[in-house]
PDB file of N, CA and C in Angstrom:
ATOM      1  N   UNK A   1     -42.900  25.359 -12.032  1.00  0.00           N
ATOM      2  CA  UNK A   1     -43.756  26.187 -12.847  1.00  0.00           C
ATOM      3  C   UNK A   1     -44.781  26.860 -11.945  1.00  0.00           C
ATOM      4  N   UNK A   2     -44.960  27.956 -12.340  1.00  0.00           N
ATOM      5  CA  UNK A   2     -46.215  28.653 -11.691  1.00  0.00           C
ATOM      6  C   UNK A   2     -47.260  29.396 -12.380  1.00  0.00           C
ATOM      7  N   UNK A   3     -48.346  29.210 -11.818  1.00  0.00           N
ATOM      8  CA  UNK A   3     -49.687  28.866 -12.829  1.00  0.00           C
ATOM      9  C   UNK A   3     -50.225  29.835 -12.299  1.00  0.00           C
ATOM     10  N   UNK A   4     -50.814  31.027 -12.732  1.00  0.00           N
ATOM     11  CA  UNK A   4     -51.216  32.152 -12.728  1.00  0.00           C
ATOM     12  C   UNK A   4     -52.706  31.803 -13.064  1.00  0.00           C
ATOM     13  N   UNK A   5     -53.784  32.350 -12.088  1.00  0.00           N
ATOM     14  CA  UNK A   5     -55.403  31.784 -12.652  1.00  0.00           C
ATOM     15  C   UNK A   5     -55.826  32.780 -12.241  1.00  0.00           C
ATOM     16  N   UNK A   6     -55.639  33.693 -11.640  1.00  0.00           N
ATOM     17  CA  UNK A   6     -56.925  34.684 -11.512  1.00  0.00           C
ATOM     18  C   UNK A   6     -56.286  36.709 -11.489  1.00  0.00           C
ATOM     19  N   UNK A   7     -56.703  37.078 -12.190  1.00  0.00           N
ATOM     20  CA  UNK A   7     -55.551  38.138 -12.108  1.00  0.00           C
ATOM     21  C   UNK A   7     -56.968  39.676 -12.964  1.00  0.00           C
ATOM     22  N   UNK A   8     -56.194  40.696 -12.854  1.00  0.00           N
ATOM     23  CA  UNK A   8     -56.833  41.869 -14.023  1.00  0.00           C
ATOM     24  C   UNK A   8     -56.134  43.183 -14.016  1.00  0.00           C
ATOM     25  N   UNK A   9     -56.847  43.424 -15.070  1.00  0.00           N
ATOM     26  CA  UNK A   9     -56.367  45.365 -15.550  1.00  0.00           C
ATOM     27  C   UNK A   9     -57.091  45.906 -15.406  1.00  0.00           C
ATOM     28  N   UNK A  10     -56.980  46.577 -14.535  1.00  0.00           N
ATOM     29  CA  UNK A  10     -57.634  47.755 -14.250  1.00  0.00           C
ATOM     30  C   UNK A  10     -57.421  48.868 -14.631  1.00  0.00           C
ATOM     31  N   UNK A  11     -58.105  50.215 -15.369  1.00  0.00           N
ATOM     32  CA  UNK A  11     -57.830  51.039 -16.039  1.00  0.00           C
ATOM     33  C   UNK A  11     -58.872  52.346 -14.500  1.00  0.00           C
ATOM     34  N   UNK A  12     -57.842  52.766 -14.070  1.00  0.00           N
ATOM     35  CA  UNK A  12     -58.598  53.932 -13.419  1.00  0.00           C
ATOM     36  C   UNK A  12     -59.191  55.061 -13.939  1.00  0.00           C
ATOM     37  N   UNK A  13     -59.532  56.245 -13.223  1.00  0.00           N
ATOM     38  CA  UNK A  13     -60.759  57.019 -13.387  1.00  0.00           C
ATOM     39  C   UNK A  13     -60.391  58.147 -14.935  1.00  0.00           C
ATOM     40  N   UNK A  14     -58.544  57.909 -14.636  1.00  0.00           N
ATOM     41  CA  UNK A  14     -57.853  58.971 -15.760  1.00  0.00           C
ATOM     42  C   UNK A  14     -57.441  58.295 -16.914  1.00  0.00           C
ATOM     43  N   UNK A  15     -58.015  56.920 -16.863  1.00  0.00           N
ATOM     44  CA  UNK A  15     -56.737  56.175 -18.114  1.00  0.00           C
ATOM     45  C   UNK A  15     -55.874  55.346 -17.194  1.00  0.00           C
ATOM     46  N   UNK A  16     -55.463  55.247 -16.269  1.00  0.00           N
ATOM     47  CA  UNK A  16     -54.005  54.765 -15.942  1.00  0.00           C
ATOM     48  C   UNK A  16     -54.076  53.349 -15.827  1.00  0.00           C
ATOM     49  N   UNK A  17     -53.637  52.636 -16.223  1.00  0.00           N
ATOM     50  CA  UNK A  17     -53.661  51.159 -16.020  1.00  0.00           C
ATOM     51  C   UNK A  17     -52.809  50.656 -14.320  1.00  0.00           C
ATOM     52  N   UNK A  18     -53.624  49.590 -14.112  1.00  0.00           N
ATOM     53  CA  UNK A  18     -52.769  48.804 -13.072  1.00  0.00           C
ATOM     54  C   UNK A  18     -53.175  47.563 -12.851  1.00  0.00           C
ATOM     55  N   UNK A  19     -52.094  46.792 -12.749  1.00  0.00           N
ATOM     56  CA  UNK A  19     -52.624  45.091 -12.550  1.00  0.00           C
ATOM     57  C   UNK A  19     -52.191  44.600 -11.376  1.00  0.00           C
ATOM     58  N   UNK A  20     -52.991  43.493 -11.452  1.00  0.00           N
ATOM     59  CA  UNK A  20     -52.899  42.735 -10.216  1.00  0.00           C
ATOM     60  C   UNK A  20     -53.100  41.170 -10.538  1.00  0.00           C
ATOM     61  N   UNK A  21     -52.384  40.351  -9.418  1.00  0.00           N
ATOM     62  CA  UNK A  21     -52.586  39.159  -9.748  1.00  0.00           C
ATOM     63  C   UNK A  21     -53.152  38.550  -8.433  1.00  0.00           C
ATOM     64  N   UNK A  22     -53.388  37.706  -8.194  1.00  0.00           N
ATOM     65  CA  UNK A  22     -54.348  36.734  -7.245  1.00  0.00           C
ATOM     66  C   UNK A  22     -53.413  35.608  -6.488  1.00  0.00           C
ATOM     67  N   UNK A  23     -52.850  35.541  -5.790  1.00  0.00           N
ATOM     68  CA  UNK A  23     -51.924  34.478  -5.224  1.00  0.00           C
ATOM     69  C   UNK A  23     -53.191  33.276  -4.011  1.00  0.00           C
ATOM     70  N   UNK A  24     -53.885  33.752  -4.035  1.00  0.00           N
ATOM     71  CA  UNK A  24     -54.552  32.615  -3.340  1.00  0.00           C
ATOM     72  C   UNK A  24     -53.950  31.288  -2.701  1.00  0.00           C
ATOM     73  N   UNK A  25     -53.921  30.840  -1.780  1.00  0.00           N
ATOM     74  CA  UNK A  25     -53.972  29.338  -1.533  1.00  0.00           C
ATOM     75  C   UNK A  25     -52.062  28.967  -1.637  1.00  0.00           C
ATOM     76  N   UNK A  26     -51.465  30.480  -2.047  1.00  0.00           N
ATOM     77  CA  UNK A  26     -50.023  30.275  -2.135  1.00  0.00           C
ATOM     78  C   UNK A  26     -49.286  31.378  -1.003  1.00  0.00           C
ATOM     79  N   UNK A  27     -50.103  31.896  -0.495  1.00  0.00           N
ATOM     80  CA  UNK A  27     -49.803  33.363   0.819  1.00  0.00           C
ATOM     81  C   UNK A  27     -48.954  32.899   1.167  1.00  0.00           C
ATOM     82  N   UNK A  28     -48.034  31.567   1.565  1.00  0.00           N
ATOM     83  CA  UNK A  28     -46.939  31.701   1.938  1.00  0.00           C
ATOM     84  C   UNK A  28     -46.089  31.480   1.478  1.00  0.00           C
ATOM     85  N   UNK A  29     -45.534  31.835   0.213  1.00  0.00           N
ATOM     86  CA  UNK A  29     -44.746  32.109  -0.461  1.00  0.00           C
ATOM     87  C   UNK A  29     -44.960  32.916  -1.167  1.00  0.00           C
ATOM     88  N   UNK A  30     -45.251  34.029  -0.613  1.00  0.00           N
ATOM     89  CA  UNK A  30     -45.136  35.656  -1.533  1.00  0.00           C
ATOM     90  C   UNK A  30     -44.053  36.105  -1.388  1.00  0.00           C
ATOM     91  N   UNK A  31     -42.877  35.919  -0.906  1.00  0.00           N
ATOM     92  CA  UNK A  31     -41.553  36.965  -1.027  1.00  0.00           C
ATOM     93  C   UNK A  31     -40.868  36.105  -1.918  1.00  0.00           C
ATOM     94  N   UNK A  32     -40.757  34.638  -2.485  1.00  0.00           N
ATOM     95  CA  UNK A  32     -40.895  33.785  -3.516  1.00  0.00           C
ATOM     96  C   UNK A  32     -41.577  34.404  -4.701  1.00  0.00           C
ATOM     97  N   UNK A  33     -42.345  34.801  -4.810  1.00  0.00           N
ATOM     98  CA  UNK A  33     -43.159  35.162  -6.063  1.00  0.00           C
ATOM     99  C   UNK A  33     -42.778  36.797  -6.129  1.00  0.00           C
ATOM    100  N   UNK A  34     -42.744  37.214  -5.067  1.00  0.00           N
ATOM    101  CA  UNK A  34     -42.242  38.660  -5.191  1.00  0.00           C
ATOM    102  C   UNK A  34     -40.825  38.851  -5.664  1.00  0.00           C
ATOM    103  N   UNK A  35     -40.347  37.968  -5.203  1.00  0.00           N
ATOM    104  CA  UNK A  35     -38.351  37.842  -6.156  1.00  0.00           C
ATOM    105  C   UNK A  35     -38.873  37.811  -7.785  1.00  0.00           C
ATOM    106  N   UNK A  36     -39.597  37.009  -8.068  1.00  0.00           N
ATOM    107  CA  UNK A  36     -39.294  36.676  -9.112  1.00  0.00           C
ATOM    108  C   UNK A  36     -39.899  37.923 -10.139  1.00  0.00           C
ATOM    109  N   UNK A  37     -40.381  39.131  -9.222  1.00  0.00           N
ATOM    110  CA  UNK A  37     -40.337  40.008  -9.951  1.00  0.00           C
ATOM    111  C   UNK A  37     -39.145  40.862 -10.532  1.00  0.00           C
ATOM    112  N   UNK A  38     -38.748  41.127  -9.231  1.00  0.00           N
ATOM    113  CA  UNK A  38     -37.970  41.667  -8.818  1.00  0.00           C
ATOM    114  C   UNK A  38     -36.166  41.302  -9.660  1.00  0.00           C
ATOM    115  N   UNK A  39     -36.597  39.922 -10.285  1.00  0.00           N
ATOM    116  CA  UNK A  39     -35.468  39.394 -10.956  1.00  0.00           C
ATOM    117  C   UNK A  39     -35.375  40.393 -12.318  1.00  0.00           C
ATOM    118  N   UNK A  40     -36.653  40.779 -12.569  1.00  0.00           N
ATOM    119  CA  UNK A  40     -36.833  41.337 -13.833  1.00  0.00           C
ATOM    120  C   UNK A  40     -37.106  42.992 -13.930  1.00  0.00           C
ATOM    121  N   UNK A  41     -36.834  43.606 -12.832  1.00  0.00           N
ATOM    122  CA  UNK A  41     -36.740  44.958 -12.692  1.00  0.00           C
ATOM    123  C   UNK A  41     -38.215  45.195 -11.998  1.00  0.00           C
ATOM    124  N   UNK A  42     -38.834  44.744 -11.716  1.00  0.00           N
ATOM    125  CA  UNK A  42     -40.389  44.928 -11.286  1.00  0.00           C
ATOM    126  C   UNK A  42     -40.072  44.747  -9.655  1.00  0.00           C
ATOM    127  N   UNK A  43     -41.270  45.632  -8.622  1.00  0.00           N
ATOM    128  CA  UNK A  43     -41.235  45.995  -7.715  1.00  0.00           C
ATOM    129  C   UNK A  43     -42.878  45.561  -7.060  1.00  0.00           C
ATOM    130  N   UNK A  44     -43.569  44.927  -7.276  1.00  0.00           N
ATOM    131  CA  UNK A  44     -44.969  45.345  -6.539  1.00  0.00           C
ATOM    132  C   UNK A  44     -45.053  45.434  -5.108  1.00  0.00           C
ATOM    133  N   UNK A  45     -46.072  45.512  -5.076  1.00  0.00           N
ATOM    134  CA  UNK A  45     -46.701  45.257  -3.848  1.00  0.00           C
ATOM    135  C   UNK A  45     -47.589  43.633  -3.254  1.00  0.00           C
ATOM    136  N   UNK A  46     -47.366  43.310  -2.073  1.00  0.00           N
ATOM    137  CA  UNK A  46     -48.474  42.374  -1.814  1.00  0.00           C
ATOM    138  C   UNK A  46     -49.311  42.780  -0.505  1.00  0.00           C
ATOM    139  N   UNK A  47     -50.638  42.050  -0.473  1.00  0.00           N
ATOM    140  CA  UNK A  47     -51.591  42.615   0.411  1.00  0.00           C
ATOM    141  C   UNK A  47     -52.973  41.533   0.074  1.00  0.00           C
ATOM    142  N   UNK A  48     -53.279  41.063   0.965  1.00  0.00           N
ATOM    143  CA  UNK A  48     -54.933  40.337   0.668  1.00  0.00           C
ATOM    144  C   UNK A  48     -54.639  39.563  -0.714  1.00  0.00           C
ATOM    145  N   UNK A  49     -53.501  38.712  -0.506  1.00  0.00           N
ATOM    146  CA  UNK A  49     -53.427  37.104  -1.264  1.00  0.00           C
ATOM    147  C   UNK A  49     -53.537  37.913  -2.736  1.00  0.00           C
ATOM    148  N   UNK A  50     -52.827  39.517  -2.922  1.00  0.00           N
ATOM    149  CA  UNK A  50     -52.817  39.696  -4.262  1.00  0.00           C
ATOM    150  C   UNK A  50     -51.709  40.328  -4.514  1.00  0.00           C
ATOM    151  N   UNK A  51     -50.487  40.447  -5.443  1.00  0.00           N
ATOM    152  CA  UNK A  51     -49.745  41.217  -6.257  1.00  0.00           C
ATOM    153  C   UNK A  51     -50.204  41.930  -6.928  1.00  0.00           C
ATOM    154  N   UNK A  52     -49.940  43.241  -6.442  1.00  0.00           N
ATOM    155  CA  UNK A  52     -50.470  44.861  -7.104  1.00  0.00           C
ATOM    156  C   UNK A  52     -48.846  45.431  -7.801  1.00  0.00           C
ATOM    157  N   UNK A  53     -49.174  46.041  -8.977  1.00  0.00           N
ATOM    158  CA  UNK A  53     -48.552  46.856  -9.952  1.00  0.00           C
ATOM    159  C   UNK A  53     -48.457  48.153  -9.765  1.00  0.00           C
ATOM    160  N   UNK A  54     -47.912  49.296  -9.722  1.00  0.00           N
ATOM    161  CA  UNK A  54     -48.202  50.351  -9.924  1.00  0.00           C
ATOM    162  C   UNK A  54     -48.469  50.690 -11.120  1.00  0.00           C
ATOM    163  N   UNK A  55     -49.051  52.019 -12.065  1.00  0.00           N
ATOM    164  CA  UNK A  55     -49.188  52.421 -13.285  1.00  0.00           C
ATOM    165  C   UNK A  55     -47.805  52.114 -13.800  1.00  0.00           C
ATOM    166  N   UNK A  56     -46.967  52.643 -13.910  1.00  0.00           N
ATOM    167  CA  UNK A  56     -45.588  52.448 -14.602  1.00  0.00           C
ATOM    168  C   UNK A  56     -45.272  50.932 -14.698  1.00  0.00           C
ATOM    169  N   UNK A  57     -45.083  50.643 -12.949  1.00  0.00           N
ATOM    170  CA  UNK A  57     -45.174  48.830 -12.864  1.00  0.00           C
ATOM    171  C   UNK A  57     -46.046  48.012 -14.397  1.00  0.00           C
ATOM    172  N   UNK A  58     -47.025  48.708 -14.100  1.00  0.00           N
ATOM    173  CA  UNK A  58     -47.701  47.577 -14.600  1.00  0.00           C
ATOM    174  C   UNK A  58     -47.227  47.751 -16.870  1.00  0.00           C
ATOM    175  N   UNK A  59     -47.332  49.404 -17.271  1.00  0.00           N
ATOM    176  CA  UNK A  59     -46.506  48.961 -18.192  1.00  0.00           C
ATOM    177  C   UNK A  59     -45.419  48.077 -18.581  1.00  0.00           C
ATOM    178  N   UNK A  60     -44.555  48.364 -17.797  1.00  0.00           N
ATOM    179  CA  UNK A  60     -43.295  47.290 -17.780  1.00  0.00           C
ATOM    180  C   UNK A  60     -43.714  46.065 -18.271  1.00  0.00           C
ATOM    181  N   UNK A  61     -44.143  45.581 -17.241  1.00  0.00           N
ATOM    182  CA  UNK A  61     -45.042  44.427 -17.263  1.00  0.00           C
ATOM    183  C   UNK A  61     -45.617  43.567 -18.658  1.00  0.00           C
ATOM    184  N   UNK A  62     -46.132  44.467 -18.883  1.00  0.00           N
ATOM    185  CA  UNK A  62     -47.207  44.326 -20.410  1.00  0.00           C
ATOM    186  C   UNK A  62     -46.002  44.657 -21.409  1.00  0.00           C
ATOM    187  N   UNK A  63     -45.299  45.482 -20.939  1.00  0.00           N
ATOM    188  CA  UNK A  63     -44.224  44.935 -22.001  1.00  0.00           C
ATOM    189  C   UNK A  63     -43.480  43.754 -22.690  1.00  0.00           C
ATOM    190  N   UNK A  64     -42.626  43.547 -21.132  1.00  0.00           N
ATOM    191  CA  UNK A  64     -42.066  42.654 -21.215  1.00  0.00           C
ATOM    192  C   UNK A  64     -42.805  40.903 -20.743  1.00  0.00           C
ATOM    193  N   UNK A  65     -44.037  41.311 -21.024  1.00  0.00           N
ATOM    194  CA  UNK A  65     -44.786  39.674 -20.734  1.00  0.00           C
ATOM    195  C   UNK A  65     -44.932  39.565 -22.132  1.00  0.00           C
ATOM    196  N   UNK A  66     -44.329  38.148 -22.799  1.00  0.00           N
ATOM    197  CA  UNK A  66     -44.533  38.230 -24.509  1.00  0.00           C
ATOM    198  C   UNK A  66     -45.684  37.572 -24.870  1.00  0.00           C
ATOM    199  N   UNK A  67     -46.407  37.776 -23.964  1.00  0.00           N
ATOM    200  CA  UNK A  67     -47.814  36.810 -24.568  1.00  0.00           C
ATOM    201  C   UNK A  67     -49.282  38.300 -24.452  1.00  0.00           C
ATOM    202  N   UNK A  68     -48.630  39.198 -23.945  1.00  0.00           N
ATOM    203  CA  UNK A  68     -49.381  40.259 -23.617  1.00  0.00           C
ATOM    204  C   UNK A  68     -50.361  41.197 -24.686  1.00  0.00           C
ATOM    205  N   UNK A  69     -51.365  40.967 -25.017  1.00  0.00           N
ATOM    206  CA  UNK A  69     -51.768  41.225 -26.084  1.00  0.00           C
ATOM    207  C   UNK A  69     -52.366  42.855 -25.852  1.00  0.00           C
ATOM    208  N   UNK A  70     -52.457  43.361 -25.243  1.00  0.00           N
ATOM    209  CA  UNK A  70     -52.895  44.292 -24.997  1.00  0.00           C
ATOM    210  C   UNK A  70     -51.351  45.482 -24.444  1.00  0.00           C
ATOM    211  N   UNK A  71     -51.582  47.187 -25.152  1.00  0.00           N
ATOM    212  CA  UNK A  71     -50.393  47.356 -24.789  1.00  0.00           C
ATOM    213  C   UNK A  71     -51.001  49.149 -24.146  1.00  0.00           C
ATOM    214  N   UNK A  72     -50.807  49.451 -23.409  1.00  0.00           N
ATOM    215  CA  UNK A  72     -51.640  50.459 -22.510  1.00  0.00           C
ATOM    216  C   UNK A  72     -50.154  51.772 -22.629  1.00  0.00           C
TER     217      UNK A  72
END
C-alpha cells in the first residue's frame, strides 16, 4: 500500500489546474511510483521529492481518482 500525505492543486494565473504530490523520504523509488502512473495512462513528471501533473495530466487524474471530490 502506498500512503499519500502531502500533496495539492494548484490552479494557475488562467484557471488551469495542476497537481502535485510529495514523495518525501521515498526518492528512491520514484520510477516505482512513476509506473504506477503510467499503468493508468498518466505521464508526470518527477523533480525535488515531488510528482508534478500537467493541466490535462492532472484532469485525468481527478477523474479517474474515485474519491476526488473536486472536478476542474
Amino acid at each position: 500500500m502506498w500512503y499519500v500525505c502531502d500533496g495539492c492543486l494548484d490552479v494557475q494565473e488562467y484557471g488551469e489546474p495542476r497537481a502535485a504530490i510529495r514523495i518525501r523520504h521515498r526518492d528512491d523509488r520514484q520510477e516505482f511510483f512513476l509506473n504506477l502512473f503510467e499503468e493508468i495512462g498518466l505521464s508526470p513528471s518527477y523533480g525535488r521529492e515531488t510528482i508534478r501533473f500537467g493541466v490535462e495530466e492532472t484532469r485525468s487524474f481527478l477523474d479517474w481518482h474515485p474519491t476526488a471530490r473536486t472536478r476542474v
